[in-house]
C-alpha atoms as a PDB file:
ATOM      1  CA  UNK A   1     -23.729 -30.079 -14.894  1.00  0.00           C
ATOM      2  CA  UNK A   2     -21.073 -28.818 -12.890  1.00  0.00           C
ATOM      3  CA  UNK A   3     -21.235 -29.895  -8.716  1.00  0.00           C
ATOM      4  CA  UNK A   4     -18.446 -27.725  -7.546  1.00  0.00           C
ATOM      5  CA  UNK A   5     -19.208 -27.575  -3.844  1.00  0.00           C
ATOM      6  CA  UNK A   6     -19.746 -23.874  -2.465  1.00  0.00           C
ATOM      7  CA  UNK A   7     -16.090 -23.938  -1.051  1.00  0.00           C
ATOM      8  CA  UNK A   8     -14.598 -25.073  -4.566  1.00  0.00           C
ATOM      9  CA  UNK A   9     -16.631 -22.269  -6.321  1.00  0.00           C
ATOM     10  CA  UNK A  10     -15.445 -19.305  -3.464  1.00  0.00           C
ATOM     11  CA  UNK A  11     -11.893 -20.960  -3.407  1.00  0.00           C
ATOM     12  CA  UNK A  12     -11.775 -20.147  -7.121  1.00  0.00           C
ATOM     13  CA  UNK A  13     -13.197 -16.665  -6.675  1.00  0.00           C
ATOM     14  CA  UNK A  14     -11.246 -15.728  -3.726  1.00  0.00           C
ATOM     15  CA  UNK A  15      -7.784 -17.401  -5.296  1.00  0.00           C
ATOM     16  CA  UNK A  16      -8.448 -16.329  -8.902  1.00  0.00           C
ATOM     17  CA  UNK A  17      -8.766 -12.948 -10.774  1.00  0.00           C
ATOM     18  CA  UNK A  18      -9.796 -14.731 -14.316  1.00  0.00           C
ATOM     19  CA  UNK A  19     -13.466 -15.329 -13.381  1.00  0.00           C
ATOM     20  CA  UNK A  20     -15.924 -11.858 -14.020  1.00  0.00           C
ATOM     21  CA  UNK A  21     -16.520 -12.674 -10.084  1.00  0.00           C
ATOM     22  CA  UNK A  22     -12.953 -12.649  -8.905  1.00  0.00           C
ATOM     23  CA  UNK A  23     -12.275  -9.552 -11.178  1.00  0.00           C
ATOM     24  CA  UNK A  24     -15.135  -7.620  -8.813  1.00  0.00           C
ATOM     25  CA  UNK A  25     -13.971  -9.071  -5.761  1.00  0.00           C
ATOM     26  CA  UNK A  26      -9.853  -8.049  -6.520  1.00  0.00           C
ATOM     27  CA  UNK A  27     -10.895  -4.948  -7.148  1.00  0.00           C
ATOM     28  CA  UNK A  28     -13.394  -4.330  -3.811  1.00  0.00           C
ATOM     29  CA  UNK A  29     -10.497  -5.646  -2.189  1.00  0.00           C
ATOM     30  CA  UNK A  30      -8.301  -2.949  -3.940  1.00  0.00           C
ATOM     31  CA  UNK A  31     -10.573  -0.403  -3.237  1.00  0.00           C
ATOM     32  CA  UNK A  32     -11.016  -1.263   0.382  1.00  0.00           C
ATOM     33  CA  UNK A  33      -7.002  -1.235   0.550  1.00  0.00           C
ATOM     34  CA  UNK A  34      -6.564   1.749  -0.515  1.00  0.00           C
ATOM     35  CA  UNK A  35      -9.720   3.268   1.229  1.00  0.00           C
ATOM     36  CA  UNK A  36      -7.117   1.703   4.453  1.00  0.00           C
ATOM     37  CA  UNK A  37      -4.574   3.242   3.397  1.00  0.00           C
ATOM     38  CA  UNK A  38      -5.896   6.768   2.741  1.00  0.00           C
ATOM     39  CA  UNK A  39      -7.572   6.418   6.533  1.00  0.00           C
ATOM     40  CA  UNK A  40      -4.138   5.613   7.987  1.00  0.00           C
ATOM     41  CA  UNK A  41      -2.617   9.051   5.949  1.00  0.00           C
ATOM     42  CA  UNK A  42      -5.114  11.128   6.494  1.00  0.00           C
ATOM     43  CA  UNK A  43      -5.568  10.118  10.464  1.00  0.00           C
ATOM     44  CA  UNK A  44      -1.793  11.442  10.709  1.00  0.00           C
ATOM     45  CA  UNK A  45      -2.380  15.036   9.667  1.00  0.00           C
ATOM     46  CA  UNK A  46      -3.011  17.377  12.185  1.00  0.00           C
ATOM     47  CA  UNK A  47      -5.724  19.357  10.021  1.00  0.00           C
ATOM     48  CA  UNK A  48      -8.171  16.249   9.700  1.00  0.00           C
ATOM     49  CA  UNK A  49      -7.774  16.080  13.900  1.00  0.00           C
ATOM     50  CA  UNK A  50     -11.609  16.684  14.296  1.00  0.00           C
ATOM     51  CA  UNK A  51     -12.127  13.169  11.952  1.00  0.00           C
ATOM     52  CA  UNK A  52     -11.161  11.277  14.437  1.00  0.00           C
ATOM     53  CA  UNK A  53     -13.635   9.498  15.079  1.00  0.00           C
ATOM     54  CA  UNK A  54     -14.721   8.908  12.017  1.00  0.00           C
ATOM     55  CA  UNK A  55     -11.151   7.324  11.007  1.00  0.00           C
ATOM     56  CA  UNK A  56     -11.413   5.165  13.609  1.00  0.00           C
ATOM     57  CA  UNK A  57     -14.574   3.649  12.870  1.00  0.00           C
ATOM     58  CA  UNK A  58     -13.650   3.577   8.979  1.00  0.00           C
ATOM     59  CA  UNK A  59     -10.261   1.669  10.693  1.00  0.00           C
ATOM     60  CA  UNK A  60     -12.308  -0.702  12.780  1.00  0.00           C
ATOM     61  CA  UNK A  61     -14.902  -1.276   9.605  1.00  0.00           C
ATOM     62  CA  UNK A  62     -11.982  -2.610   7.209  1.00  0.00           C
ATOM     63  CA  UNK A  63     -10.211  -4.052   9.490  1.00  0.00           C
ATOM     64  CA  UNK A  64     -13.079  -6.144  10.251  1.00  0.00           C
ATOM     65  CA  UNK A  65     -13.379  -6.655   6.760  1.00  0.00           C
ATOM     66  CA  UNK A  66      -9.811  -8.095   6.469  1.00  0.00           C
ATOM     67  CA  UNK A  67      -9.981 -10.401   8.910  1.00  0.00           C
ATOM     68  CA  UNK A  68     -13.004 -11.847   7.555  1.00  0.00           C
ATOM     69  CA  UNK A  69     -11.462 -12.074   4.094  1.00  0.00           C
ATOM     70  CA  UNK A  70      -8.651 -13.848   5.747  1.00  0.00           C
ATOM     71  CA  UNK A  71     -10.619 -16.471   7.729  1.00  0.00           C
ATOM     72  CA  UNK A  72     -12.552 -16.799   4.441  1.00  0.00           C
ATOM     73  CA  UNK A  73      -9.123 -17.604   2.153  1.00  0.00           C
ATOM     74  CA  UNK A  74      -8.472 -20.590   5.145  1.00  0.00           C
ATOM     75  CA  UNK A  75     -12.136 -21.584   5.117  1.00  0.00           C
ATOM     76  CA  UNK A  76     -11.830 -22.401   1.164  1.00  0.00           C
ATOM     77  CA  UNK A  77      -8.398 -23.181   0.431  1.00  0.00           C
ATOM     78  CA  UNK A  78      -8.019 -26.564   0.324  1.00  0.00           C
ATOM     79  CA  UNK A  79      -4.893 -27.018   1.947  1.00  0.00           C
ATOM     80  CA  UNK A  80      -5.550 -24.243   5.315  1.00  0.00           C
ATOM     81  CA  UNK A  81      -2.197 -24.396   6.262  1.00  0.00           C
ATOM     82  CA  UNK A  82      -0.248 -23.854   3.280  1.00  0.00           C
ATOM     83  CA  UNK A  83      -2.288 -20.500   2.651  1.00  0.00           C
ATOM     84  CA  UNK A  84      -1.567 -19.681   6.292  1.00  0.00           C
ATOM     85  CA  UNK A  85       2.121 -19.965   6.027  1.00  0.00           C
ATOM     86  CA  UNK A  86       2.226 -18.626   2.667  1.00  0.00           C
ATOM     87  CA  UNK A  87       3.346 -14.975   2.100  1.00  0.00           C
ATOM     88  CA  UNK A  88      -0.153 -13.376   0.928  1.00  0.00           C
ATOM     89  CA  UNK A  89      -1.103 -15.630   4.306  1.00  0.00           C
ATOM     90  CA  UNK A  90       1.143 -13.842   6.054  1.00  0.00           C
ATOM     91  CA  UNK A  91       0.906 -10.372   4.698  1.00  0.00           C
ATOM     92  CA  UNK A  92      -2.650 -10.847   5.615  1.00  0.00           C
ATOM     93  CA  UNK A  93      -2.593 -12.038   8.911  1.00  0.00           C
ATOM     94  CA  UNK A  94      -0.515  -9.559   9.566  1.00  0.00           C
ATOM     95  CA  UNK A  95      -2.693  -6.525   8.136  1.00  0.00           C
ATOM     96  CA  UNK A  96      -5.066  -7.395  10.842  1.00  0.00           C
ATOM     97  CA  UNK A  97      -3.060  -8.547  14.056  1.00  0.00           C
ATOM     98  CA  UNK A  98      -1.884  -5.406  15.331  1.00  0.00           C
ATOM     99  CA  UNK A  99      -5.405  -3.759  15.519  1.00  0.00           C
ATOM    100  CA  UNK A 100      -6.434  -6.598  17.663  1.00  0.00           C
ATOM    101  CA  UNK A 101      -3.429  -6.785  19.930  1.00  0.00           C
ATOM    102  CA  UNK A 102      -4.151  -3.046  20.206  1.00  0.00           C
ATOM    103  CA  UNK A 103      -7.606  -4.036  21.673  1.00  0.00           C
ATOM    104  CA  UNK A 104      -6.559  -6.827  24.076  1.00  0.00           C
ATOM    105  CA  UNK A 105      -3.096  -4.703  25.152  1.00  0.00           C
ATOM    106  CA  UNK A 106      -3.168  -1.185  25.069  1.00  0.00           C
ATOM    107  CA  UNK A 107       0.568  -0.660  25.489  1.00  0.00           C
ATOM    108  CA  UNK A 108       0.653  -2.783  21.664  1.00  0.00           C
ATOM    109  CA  UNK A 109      -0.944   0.616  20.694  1.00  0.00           C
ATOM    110  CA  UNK A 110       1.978   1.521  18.353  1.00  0.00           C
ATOM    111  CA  UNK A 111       1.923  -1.911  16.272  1.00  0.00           C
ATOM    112  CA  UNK A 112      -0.581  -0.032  14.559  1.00  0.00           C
ATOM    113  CA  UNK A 113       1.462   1.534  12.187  1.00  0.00           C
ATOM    114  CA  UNK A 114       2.044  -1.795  10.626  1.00  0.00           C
ATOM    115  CA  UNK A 115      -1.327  -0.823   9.456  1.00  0.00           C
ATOM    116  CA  UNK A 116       0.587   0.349   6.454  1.00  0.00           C
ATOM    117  CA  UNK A 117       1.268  -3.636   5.347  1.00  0.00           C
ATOM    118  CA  UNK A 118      -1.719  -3.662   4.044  1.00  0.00           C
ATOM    119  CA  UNK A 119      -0.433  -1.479   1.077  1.00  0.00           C
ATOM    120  CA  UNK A 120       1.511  -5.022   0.600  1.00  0.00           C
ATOM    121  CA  UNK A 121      -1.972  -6.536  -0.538  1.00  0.00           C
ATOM    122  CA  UNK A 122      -2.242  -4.678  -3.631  1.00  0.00           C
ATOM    123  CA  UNK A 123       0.506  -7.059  -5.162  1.00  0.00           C
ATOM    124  CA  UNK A 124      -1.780 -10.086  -4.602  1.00  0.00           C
ATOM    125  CA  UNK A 125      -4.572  -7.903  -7.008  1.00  0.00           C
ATOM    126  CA  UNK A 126      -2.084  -6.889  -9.142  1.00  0.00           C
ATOM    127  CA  UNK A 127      -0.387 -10.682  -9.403  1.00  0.00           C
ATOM    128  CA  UNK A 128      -1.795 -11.496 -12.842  1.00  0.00           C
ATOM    129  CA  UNK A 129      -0.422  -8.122 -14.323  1.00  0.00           C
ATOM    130  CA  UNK A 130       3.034  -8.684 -12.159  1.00  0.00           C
ATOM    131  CA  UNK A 131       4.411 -10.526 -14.683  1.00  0.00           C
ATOM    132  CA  UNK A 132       4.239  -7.707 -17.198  1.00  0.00           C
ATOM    133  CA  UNK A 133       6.136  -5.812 -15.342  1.00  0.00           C
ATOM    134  CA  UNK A 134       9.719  -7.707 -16.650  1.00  0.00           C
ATOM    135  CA  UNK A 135       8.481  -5.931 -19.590  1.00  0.00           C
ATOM    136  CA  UNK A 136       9.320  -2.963 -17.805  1.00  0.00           C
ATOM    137  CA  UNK A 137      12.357  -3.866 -16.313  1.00  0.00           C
ATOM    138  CA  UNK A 138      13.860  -4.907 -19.343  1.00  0.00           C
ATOM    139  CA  UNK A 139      13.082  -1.280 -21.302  1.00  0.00           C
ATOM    140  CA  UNK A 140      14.652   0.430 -18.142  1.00  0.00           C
ATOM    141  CA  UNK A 141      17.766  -1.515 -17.954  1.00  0.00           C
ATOM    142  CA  UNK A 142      18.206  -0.986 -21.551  1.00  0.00           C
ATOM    143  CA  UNK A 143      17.778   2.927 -21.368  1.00  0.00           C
ATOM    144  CA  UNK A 144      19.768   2.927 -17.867  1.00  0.00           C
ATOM    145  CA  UNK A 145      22.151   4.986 -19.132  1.00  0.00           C
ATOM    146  CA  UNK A 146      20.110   7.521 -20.455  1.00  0.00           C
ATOM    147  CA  UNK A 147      18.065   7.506 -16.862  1.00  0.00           C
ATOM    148  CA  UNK A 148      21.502   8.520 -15.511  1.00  0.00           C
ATOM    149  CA  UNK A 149      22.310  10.906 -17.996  1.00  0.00           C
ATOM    150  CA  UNK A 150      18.626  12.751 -16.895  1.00  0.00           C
ATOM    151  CA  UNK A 151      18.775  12.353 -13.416  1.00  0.00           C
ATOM    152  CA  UNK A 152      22.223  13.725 -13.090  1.00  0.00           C
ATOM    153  CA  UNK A 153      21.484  16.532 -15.716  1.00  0.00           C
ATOM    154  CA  UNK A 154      17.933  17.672 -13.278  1.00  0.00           C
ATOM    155  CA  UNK A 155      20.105  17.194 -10.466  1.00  0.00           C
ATOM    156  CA  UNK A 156      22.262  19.695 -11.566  1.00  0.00           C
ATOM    157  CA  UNK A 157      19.965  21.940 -12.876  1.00  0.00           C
ATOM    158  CA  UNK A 158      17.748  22.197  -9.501  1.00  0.00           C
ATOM    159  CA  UNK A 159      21.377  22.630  -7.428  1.00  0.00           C
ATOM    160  CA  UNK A 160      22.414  25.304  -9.193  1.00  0.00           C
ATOM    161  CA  UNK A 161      18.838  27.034  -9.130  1.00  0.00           C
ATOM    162  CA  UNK A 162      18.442  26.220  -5.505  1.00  0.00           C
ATOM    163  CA  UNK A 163      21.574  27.733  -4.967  1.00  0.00           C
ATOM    164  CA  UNK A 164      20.962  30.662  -6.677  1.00  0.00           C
ATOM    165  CA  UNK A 165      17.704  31.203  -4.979  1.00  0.00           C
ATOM    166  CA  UNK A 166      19.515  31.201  -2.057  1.00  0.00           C
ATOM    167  CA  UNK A 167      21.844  34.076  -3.531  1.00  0.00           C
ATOM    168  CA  UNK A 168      19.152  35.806  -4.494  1.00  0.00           C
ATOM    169  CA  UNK A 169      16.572  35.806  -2.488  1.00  0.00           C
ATOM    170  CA  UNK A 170      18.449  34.943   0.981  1.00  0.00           C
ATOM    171  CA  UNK A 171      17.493  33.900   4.224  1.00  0.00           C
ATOM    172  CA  UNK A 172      15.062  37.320   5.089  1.00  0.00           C
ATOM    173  CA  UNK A 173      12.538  35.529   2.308  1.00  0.00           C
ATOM    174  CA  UNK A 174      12.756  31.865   4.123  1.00  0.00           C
ATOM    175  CA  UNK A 175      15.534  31.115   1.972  1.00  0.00           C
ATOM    176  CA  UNK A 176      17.916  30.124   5.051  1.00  0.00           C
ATOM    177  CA  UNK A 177      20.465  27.443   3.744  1.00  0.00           C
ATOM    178  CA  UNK A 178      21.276  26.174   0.251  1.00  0.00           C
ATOM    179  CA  UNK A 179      19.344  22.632   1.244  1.00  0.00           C
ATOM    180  CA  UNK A 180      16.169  24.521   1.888  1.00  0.00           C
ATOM    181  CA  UNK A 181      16.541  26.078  -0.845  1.00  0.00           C
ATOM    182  CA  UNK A 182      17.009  23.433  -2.876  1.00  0.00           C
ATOM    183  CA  UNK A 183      14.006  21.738  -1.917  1.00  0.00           C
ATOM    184  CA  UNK A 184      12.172  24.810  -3.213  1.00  0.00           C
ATOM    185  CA  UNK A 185      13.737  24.830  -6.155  1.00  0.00           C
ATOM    186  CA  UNK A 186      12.233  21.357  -7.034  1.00  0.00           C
END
């Protein structure tokens, strides 16, 4: 019989996506990143204004849950420290230090768009697969000059239709500089 102790069997959860239980708790930590992130972008628009409060609260909630998933990763790894100074250590301390400088200074009020480290965190989910993505790499450095050959070709294409919008239609239909109209034209 196996006598992990309860901190062996989390540490191997927490630290490791190739158990069925550290698959489910990567991705509830995926979907709570995310859920972050979409909070943080949609608190910014002016037409979700009256959410407010509800953002905030959603905010407070995750961040709440970060922290605790960081204080759990130095409660079960067995060497505290080293997961501390590590870079997922420090990615995730700092995901959740400028809400609560925020709270204990006001005027630290604008550290919270480092709110948006968090998106950071998904490569520690996605770590397993990273290594796939040389795969990747590989097929796009060999087609580079092909990528080029596109990207230069659309480029061309959407100046001269942006510039011919601007011809065309002119600045009386919101058409006011060959730039704006380029961006239309994409």
């Amino acid at each position: 019989m196996d006598q992990k102790s309860w901190r062996e069997r989390l540490y191997i959860v927490v630290f490791f996506s190739d158990t069925v239980a550290g698959r489910y708790f990567d991705i509830a930590l995926l979907v709570a990143i995310l859920t972050s992130l979409v909070v943080v972008m949609l608190d910014s628009l002016q037409g979700f204004a009256r959410y407010g409060d509800l953002f905030h609260a959603l905010e407070w909630g995750l961040t709440a849950l970060f922290a605790s998933e960081y204080l759990l990763r130095i409660l079960v790894h067995p060497q505290p420290s080293r997961y501390i100074f590590s870079f997922y250590g420090t990615i995730d301390l700092l995901a959740v230090l400028p809400a609560f400088l925020a709270l204990l200074f006001p005027p630290a009020q604008y550290l919270l768009i480092i709110r948006i480290v968090r998106m950071l965190r998904v490569f520690r989910v996605l770590k397993p697969y990273l290594s796939q993505a040389n795969f990747l790499l590989v097929a796009l450095r060999g087609s580079r000059q092909k990528i080029i050959v596109f990207l230069l070709s659309v480029s061309t294409l959407v100046i001269i239709f942006g510039t011919l919008l601007y011809v065309i239609e002119g600045p009386r239909h919101g058409f006011s500089s060959i730039p704006a109209s380029i961006y239309w034209a994409v």
